[in-house]
C-alpha atoms as a PDB file:
ATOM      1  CA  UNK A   1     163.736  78.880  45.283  1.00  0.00           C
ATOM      2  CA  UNK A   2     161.850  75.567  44.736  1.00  0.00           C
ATOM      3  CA  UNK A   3     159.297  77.336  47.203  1.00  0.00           C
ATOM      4  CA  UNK A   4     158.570  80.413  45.889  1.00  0.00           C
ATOM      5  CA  UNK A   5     158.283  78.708  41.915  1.00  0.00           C
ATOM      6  CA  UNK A   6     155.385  76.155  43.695  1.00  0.00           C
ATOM      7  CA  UNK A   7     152.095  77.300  42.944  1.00  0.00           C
ATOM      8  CA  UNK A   8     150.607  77.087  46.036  1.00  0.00           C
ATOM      9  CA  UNK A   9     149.296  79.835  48.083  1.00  0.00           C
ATOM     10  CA  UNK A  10     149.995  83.205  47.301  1.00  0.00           C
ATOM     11  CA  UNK A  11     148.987  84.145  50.178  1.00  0.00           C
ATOM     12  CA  UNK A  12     152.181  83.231  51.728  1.00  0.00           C
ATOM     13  CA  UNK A  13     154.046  84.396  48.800  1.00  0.00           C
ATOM     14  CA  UNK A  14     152.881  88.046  49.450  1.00  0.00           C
ATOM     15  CA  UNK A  15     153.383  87.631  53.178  1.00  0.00           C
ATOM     16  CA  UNK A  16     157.141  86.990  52.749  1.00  0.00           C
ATOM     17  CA  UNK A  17     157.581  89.888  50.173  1.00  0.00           C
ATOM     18  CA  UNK A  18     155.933  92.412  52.199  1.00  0.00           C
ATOM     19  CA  UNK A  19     158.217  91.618  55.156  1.00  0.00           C
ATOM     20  CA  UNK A  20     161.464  91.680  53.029  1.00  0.00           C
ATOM     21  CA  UNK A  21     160.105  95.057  51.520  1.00  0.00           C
ATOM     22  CA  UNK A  22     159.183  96.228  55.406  1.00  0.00           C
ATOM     23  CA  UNK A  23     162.601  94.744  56.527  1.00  0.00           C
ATOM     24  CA  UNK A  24     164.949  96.773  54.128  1.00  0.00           C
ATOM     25  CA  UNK A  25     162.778 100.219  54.999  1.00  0.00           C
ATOM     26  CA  UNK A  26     162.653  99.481  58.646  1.00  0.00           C
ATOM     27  CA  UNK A  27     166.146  98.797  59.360  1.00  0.00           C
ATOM     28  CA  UNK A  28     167.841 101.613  58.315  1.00  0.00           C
ATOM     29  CA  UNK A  29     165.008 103.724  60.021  1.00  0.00           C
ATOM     30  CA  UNK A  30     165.341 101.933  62.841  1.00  0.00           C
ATOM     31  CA  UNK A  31     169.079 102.546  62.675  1.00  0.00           C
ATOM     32  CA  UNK A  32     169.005 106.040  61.908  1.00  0.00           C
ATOM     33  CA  UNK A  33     166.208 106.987  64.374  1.00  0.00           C
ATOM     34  CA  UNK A  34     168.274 104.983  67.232  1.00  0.00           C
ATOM     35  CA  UNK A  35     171.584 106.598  66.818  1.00  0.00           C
ATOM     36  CA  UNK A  36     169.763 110.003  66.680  1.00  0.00           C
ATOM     37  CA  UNK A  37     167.894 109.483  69.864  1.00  0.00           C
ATOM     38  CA  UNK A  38     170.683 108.226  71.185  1.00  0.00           C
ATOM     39  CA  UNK A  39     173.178 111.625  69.184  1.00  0.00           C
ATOM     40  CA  UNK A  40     170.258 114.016  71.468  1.00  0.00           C
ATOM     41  CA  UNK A  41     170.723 111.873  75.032  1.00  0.00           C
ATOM     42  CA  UNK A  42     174.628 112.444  74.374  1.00  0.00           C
ATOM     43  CA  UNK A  43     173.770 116.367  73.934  1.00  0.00           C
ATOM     44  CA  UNK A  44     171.255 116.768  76.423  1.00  0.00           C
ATOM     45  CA  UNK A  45     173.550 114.953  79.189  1.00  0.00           C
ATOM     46  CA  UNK A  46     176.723 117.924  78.507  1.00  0.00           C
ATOM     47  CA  UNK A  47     174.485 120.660  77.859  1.00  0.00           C
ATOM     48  CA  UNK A  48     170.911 120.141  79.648  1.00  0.00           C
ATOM     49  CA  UNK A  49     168.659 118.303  81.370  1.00  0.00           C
ATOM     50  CA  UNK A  50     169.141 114.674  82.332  1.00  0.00           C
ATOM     51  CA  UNK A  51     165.901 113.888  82.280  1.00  0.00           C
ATOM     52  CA  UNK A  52     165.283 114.044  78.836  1.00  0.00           C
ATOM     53  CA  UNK A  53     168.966 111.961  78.266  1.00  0.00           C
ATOM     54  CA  UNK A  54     167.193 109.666  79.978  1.00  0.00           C
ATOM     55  CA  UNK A  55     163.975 109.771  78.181  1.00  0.00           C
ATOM     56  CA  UNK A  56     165.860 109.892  74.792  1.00  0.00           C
ATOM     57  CA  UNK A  57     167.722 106.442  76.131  1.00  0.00           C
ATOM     58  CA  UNK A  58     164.171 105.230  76.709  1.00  0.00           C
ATOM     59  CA  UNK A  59     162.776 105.369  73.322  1.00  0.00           C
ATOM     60  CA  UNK A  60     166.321 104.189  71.870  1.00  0.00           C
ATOM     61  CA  UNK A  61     165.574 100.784  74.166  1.00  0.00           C
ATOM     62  CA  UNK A  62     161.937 100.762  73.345  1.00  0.00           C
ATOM     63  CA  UNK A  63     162.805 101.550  69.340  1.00  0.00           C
ATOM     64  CA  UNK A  64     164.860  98.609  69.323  1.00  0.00           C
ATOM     65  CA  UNK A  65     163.077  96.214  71.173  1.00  0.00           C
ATOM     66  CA  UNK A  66     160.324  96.811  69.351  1.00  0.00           C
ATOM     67  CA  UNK A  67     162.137  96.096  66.371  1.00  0.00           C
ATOM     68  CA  UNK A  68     163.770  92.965  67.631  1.00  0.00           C
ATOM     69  CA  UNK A  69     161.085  91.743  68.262  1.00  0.00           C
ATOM     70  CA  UNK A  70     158.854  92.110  65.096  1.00  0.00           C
ATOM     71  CA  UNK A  71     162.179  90.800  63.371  1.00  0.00           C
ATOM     72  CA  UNK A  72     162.406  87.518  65.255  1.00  0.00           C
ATOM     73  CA  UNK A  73     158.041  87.066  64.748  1.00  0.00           C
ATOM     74  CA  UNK A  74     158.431  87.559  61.119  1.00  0.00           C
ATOM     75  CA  UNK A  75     161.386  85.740  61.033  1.00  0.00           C
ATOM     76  CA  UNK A  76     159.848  82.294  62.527  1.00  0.00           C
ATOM     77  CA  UNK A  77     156.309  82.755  61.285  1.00  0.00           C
ATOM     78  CA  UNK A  78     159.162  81.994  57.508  1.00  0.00           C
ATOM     79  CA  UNK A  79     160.432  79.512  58.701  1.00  0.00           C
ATOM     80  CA  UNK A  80     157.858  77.299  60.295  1.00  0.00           C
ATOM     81  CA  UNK A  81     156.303  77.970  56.887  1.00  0.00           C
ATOM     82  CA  UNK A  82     159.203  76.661  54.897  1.00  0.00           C
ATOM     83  CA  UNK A  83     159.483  73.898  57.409  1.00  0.00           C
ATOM     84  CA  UNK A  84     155.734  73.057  57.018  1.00  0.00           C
ATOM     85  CA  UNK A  85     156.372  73.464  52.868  1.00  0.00           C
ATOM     86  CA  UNK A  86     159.571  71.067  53.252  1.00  0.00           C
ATOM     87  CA  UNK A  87     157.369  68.355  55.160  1.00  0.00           C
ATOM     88  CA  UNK A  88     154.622  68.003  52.844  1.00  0.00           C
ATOM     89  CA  UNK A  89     156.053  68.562  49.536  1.00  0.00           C
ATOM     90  CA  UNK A  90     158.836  66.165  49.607  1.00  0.00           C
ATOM     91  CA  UNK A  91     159.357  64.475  45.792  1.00  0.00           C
ATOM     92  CA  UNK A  92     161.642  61.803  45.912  1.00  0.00           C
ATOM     93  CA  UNK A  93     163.015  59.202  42.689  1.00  0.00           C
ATOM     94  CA  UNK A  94     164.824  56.343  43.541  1.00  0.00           C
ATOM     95  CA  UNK A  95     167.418  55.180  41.019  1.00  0.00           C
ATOM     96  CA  UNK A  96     168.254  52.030  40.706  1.00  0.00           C
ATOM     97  CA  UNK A  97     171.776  50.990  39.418  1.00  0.00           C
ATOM     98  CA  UNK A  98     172.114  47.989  36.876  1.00  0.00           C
ATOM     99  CA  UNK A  99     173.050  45.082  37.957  1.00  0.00           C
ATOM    100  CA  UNK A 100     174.148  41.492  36.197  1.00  0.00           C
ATOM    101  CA  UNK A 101     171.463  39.789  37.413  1.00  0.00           C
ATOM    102  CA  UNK A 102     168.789  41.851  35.580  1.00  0.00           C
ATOM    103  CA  UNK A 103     167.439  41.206  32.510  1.00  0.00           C
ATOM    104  CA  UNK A 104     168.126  43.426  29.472  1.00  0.00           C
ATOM    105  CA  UNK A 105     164.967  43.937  28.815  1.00  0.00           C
ATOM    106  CA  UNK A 106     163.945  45.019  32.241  1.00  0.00           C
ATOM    107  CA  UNK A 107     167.298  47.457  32.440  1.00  0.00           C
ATOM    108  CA  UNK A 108     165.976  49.444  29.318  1.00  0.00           C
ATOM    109  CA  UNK A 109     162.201  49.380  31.066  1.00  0.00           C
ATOM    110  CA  UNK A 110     164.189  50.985  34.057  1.00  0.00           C
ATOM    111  CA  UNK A 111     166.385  53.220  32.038  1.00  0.00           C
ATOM    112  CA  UNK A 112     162.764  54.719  30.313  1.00  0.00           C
ATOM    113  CA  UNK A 113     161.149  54.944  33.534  1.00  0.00           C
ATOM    114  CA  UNK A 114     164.111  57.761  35.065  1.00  0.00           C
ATOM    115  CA  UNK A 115     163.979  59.490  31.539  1.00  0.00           C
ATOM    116  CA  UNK A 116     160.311  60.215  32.337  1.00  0.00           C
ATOM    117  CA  UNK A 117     160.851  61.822  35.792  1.00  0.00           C
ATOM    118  CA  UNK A 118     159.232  65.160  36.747  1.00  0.00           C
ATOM    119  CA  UNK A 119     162.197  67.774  37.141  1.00  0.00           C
ATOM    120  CA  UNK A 120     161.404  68.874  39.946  1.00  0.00           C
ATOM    121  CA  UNK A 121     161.652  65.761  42.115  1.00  0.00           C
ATOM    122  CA  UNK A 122     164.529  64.657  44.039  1.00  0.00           C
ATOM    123  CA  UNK A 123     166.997  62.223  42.593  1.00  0.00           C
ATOM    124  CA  UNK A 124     168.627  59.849  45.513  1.00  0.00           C
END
């Protein structure tokens, strides 16, 4: 969630967006139009020609690889982009615990300096 609230690149932004939106229309089409192609090849193998059963069976295996395919692509072009985003934008605060053998007055400068962190960086 931390990626999509950065304000980088929109670019990417709209990228992922479109390919949810195109992923939850093309599934179910995909889905549909398969197990109807595949409905007719059932049909035309008891009642006609084999041939076309065949050819029905063809675009089922084409339909789907098809789809596979631009599901996997979209699916690692994401994630090499979230990896990238993880990589660069890394935001790390190191706390350090008190100890006896530090002054008061530097445990209070410590204590002000964590108050003061940026929320969206990483406590460790």
């Amino acid at each position: 969630l931390q990626w999509l609230r950065n304000p980088g690149p929109q670019h990417e932004k709209r990228t992922l967006f479109g390919d949810m939106v195109c992923f939850l229309f093309i599934t179910p089409l995909a889905t549909i139009s398969g197990w109807l192609c595949l409905r007719g090849a059932v049909d035309h193998l008891h009642f006609s020609s084999r041939l076309e059963a065949v050819g029905l069976i063809a675009l089922t295996v084409a339909l789907f690889t098809i789809y596979l395919f631009w599901t996997l692509v979209s699916f690692r072009y994401h994630c090499r982009l979230y990896n990238e985003w993880r990589r660069t934008n890394q935001r790390v605060v190191l706390l350090i615990p008190k100890s006896a053998n530090v002054p008061s007055n530097q445990q209070s400068l410590l204590g002000l300096q964590s108050l003061k962190r940026n929320s969206k960086e990483t406590i460790v």
